[in-house]
N, C-alpha and C. Protein backbone atom coordinates (compact mmCIF):
# COMPACT_ATOMS: atom_id res chain seq x y z
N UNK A 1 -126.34 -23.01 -25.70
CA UNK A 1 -126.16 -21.80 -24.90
C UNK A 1 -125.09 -20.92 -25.54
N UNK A 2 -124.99 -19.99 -25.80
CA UNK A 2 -124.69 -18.83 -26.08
C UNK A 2 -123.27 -18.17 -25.11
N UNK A 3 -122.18 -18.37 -25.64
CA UNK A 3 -121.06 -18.34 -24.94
C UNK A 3 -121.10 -16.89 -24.15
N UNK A 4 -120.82 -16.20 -23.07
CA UNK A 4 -120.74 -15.02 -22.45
C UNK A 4 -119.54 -13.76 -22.95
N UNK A 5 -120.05 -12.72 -23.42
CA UNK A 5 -119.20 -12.17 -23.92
C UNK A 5 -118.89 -10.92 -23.15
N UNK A 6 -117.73 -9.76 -23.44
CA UNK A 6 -117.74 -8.41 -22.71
C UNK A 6 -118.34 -7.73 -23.10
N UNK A 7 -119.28 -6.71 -23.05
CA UNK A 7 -120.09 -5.72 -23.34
C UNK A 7 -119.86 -4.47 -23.04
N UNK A 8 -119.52 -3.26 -23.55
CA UNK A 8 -119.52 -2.44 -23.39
C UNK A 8 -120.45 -1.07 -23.83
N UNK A 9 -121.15 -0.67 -23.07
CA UNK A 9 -122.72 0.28 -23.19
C UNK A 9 -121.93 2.07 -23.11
N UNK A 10 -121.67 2.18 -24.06
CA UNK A 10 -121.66 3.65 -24.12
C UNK A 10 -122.81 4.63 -24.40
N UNK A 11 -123.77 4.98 -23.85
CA UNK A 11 -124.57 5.80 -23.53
C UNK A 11 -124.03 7.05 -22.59
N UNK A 12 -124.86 8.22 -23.13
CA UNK A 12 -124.70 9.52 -21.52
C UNK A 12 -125.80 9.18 -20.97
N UNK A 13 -127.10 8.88 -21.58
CA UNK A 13 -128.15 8.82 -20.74
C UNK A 13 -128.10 7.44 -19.67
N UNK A 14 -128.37 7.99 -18.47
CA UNK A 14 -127.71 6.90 -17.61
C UNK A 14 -128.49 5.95 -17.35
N UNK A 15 -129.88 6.09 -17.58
CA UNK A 15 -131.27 5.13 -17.37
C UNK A 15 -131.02 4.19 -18.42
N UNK A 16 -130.65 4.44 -19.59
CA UNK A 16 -130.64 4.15 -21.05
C UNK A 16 -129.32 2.78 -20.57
N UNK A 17 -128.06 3.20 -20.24
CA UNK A 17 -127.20 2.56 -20.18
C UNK A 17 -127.54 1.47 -18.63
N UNK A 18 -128.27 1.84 -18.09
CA UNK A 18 -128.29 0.66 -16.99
C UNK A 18 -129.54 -0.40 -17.28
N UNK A 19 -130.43 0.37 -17.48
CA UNK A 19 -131.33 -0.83 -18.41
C UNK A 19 -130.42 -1.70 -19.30
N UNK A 20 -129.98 -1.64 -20.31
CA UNK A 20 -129.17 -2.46 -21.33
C UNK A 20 -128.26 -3.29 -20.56
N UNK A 21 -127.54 -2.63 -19.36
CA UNK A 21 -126.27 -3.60 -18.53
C UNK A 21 -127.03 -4.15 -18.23
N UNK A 22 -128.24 -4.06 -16.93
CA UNK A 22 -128.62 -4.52 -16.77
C UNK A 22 -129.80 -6.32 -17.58
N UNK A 23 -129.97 -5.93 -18.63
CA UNK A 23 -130.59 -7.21 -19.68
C UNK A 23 -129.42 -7.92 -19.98
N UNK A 24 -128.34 -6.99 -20.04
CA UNK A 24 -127.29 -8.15 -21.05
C UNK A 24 -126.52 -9.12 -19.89
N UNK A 25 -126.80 -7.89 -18.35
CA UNK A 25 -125.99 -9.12 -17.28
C UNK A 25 -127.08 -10.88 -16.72
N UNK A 26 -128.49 -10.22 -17.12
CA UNK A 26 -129.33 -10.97 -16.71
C UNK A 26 -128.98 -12.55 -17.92
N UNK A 27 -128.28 -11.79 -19.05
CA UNK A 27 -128.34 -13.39 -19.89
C UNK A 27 -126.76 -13.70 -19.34
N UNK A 28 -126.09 -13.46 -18.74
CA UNK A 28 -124.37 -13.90 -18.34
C UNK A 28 -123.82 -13.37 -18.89
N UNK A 29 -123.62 -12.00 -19.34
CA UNK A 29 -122.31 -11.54 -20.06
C UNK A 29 -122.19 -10.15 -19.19
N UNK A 30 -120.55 -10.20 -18.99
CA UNK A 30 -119.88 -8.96 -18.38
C UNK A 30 -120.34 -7.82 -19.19
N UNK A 31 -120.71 -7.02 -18.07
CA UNK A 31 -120.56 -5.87 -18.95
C UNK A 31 -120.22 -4.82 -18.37
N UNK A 32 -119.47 -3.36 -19.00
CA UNK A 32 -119.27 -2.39 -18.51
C UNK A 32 -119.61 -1.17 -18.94
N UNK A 33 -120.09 0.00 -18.33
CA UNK A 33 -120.14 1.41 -19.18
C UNK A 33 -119.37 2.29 -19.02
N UNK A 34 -119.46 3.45 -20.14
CA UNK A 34 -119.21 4.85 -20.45
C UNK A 34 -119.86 5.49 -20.91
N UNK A 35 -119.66 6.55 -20.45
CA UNK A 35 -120.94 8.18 -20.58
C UNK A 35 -121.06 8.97 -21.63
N UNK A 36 -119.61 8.83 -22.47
CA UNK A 36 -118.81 9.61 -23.47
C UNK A 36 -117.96 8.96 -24.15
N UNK A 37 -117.72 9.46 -25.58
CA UNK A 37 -116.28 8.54 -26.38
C UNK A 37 -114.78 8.86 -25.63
N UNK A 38 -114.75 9.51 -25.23
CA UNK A 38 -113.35 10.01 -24.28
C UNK A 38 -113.60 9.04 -23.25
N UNK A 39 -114.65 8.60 -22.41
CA UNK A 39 -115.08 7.41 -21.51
C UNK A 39 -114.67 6.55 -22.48
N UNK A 40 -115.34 5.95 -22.86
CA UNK A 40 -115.27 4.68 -23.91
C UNK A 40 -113.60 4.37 -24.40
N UNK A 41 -112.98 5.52 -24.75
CA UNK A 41 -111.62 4.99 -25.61
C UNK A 41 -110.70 5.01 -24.54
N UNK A 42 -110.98 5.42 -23.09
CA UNK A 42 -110.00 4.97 -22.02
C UNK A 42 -110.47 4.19 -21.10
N UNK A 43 -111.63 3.03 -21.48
CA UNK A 43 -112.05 1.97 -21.12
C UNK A 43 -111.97 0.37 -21.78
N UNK A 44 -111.70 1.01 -23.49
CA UNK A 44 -111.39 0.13 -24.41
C UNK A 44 -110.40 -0.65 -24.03
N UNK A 45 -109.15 0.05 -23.58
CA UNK A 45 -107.84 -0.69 -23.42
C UNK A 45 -107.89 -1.66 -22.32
N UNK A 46 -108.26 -1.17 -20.92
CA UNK A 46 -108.93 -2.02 -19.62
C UNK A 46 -109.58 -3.12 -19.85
N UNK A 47 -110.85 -2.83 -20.37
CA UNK A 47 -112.01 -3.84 -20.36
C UNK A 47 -111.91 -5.00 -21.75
N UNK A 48 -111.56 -4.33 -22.95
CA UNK A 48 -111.16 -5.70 -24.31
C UNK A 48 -112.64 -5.95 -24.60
N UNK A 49 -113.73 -5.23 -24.73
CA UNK A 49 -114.71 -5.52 -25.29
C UNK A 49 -114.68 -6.51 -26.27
N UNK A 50 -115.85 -7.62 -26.69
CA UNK A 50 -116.57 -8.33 -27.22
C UNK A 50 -116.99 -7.49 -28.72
N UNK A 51 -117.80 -7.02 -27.90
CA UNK A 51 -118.88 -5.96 -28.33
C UNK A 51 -119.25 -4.44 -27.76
N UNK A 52 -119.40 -3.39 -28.76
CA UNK A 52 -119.58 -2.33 -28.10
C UNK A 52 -120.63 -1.96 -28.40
N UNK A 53 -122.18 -1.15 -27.64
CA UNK A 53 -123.34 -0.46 -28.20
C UNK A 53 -122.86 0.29 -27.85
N UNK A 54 -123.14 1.48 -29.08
CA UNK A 54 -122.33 2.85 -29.14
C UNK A 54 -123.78 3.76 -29.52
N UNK A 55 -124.30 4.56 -28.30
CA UNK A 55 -125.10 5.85 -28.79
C UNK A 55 -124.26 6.96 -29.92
N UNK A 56 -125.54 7.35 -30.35
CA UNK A 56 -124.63 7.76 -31.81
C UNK A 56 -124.72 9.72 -30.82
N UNK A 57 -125.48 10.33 -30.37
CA UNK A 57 -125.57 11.64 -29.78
C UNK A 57 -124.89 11.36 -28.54
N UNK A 58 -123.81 12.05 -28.33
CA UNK A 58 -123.29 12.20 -26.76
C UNK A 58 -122.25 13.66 -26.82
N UNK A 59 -122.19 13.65 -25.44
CA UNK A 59 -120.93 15.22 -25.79
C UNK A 59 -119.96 14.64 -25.19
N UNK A 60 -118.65 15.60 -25.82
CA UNK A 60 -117.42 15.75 -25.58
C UNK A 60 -117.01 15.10 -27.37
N UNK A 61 -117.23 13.61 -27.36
CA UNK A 61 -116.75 13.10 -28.62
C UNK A 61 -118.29 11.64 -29.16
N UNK A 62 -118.73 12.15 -29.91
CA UNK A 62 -119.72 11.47 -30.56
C UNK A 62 -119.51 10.49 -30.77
N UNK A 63 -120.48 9.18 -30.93
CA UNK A 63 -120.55 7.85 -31.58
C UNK A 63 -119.64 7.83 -32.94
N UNK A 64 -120.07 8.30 -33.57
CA UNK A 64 -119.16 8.52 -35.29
C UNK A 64 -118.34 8.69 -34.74
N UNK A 65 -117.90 9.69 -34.15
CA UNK A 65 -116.16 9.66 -34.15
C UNK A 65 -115.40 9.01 -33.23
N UNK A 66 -116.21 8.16 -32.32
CA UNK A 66 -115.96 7.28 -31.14
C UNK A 66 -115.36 5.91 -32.13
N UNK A 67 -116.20 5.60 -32.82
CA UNK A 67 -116.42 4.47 -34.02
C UNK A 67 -115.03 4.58 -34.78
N UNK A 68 -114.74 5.60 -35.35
CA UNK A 68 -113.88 5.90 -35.81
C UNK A 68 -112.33 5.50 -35.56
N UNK A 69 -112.65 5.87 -34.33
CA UNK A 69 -111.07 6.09 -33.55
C UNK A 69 -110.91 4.50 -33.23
N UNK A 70 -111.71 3.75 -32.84
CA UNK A 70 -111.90 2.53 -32.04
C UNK A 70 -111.58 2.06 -33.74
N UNK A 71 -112.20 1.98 -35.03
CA UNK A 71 -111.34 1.07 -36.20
C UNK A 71 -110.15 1.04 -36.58
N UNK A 72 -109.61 2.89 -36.13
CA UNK A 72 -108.03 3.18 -36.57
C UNK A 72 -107.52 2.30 -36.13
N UNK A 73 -108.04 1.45 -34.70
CA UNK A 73 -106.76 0.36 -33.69
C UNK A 73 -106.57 -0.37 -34.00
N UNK A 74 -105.69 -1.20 -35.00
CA UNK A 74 -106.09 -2.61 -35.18
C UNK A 74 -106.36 -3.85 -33.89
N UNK A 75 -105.84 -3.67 -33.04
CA UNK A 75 -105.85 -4.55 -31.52
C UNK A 75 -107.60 -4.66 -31.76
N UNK A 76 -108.48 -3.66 -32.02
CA UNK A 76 -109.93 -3.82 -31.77
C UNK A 76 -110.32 -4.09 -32.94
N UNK A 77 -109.88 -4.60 -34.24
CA UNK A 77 -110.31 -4.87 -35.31
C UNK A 77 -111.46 -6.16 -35.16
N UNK A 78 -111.25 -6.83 -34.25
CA UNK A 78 -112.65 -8.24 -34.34
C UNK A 78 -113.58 -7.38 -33.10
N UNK A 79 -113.97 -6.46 -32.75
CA UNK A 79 -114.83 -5.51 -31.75
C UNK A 79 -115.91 -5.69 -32.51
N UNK A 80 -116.99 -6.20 -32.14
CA UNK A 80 -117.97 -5.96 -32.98
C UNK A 80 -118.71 -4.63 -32.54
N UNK A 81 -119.24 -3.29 -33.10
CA UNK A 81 -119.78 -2.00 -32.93
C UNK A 81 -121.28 -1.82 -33.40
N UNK A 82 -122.15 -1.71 -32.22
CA UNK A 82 -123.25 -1.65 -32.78
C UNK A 82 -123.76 -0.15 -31.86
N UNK A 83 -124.25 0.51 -33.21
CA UNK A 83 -124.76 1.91 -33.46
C UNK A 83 -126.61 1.55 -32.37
N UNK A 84 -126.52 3.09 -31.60
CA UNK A 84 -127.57 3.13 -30.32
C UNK A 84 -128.42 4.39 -31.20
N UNK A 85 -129.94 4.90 -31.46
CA UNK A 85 -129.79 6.22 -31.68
C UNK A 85 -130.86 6.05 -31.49
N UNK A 86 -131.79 7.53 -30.74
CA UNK A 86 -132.98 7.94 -30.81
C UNK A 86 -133.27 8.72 -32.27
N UNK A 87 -132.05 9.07 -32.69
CA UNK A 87 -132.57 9.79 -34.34
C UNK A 87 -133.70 8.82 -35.22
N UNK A 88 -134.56 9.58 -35.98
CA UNK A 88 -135.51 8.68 -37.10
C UNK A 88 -134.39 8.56 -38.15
């Protein structure tokens, strides 16, 4: 079994982000969202993500530069970041 980890779903689209909480709570792992990288980087400190799925299109502050800011930290250096995108 597969130890339970924190999850954090940064999506704006809100269907998008509750589907995903929703699958990842169905296998046992916490999870929490944000709408935006300005969401996300004043949830980082609270919550101590595992893992983050990061949509790469959102407003206010984008995936890339969400990504970004979240490597400058070293505290989140073992975060594992996995990129969300409807882009081809």
């Amino acid at each position: 079994m597969i130890e339970a980890s924190k999850i954090l779903i940064v999506d704006d689209e809100k269907p998008i982000a509750t589907l995903l909480a929703q699958t990842f709570e169905q296998e046992g792992h916490l999870v929490a969202s944000a709408h935006d990288g300005i969401d996300c980087m004043n949830k980082m400190a609270s919550f101590r993500p595992d893992v983050v799925i990061m949509d790469i299109m959102m407003p206010k502050l984008d995936g890339v530069d969400t990504t970004k800011l979240i490597r400058r930290n070293q505290s989140y250096s073992s975060t594992i970041i996995v990129a969300l995108s409807a882009m081809s």
